[in-house]
C-alpha atoms as a PDB file:
ATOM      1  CA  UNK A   1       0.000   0.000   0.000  1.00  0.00           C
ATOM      2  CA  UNK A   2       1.259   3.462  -0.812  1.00  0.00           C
ATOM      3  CA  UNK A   3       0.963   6.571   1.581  1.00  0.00           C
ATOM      4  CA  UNK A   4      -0.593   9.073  -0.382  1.00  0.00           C
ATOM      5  CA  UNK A   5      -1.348  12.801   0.787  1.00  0.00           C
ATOM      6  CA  UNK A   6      -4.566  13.618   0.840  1.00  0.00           C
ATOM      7  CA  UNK A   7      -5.077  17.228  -0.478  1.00  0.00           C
ATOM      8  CA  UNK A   8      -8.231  18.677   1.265  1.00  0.00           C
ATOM      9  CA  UNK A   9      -9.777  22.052  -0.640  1.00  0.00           C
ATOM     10  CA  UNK A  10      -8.773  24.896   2.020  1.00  0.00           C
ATOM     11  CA  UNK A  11     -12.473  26.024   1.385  1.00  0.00           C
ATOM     12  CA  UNK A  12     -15.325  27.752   3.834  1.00  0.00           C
ATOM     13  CA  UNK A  13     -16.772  24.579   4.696  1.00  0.00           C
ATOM     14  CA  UNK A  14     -13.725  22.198   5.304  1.00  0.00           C
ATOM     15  CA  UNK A  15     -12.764  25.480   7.361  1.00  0.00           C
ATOM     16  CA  UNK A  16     -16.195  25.654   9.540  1.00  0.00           C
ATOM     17  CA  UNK A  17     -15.894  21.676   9.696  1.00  0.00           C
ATOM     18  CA  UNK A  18     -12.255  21.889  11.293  1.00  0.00           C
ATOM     19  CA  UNK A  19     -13.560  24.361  13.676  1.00  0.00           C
ATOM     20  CA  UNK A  20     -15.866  22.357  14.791  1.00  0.00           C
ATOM     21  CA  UNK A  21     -13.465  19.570  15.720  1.00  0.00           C
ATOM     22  CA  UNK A  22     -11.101  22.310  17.381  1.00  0.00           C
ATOM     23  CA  UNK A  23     -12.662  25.733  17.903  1.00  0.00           C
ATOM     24  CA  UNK A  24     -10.069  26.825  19.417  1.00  0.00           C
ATOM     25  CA  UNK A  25      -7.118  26.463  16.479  1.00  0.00           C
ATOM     26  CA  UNK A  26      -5.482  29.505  15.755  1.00  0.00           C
ATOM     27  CA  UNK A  27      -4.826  28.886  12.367  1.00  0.00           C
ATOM     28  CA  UNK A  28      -8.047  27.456  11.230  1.00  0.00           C
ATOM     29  CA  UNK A  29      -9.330  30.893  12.720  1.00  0.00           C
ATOM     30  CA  UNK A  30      -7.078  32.459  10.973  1.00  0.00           C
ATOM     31  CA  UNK A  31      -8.156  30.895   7.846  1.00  0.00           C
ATOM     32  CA  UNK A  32     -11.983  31.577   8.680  1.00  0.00           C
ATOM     33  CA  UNK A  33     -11.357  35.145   8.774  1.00  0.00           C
ATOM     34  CA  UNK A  34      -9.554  34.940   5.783  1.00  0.00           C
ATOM     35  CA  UNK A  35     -12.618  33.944   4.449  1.00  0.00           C
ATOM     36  CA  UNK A  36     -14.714  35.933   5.623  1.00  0.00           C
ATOM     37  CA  UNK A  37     -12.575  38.657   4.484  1.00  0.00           C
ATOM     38  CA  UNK A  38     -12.531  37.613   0.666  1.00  0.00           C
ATOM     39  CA  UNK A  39     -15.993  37.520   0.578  1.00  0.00           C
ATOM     40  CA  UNK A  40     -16.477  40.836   2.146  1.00  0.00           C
ATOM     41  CA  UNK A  41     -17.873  40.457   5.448  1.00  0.00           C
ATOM     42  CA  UNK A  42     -15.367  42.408   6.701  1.00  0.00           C
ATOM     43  CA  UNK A  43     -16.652  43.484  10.485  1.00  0.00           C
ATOM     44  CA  UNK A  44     -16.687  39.616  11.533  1.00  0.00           C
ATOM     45  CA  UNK A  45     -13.030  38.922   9.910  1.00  0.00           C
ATOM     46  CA  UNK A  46     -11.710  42.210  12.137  1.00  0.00           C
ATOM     47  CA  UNK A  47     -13.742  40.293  15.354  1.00  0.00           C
ATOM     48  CA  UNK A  48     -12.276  36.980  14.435  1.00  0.00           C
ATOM     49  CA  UNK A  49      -8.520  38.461  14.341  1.00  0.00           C
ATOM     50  CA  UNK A  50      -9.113  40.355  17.329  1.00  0.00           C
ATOM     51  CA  UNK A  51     -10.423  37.628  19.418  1.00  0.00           C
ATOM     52  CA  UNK A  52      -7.047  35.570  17.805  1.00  0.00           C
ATOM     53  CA  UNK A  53      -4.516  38.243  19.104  1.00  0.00           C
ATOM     54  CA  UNK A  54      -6.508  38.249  22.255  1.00  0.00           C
ATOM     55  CA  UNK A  55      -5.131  34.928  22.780  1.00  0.00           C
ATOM     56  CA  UNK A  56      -1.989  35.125  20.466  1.00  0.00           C
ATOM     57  CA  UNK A  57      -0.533  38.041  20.437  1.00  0.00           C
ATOM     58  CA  UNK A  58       2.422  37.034  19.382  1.00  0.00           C
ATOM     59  CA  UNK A  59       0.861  36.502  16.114  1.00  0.00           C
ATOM     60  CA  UNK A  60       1.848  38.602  13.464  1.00  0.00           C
ATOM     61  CA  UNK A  61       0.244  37.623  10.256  1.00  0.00           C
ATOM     62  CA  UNK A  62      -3.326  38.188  12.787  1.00  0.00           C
ATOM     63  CA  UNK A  63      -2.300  41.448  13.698  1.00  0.00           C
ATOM     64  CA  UNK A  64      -1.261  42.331  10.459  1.00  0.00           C
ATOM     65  CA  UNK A  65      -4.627  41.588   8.992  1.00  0.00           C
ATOM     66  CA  UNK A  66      -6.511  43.095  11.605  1.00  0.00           C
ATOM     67  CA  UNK A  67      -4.954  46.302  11.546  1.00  0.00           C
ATOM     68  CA  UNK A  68      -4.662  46.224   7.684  1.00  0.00           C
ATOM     69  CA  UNK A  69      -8.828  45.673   7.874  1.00  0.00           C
ATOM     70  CA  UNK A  70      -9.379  48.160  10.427  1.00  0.00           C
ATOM     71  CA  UNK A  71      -7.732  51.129   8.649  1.00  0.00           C
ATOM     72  CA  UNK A  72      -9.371  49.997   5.686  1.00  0.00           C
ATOM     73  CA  UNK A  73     -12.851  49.295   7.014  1.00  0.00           C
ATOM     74  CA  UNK A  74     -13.360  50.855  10.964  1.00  0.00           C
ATOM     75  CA  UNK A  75     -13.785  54.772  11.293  1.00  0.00           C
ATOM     76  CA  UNK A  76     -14.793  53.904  14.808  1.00  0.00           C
ATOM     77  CA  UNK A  77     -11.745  55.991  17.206  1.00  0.00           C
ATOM     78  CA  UNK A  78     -11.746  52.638  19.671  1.00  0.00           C
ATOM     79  CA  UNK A  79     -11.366  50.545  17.367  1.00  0.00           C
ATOM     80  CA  UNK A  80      -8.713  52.543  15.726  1.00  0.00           C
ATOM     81  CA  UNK A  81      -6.702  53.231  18.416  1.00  0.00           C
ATOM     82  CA  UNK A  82      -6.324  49.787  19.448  1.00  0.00           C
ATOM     83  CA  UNK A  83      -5.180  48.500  16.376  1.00  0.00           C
END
């Protein structure tokens, strides 16, 4: 028998499916709000990176998207000042 990898469509629902197994993976959160970013829902992307840095801040590529999203889609002075 051969091993064989497996490649697995890094779409919304294998995304939402791994999430379910562990809600609490960085990196498939990461690639949710990804998601949600490319197809425009833009407020729950900057809540899903900000709830990620919460937890990891030591995570760059999150706070880069976050603050990249915020100056591009917050007015809001809070928000703006803590990204």
């Amino acid at each position: 028998m051969r091993n064989e990898r497996v490649s697995i469509p890094c779409n919304s629902r294998n995304a939402f499916i791994g999430l379910n197994i562990a809600p609490n993976n960085a990196e498939l959160r990461l690639l949710r709000a990804n998601i949600k970013e490319r197809s425009g829902n833009y407020d729950e992307a900057i809540d899903i990176y900000a709830a990620v840095l919460t937890e990891n801040p030591s995570l760059d590529i999150a706070a880069n998207n976050y603050i990249a999203l915020v100056a591009d889609h917050r007015a809001d002075p809070e928000t703006l000042a803590r990204a």
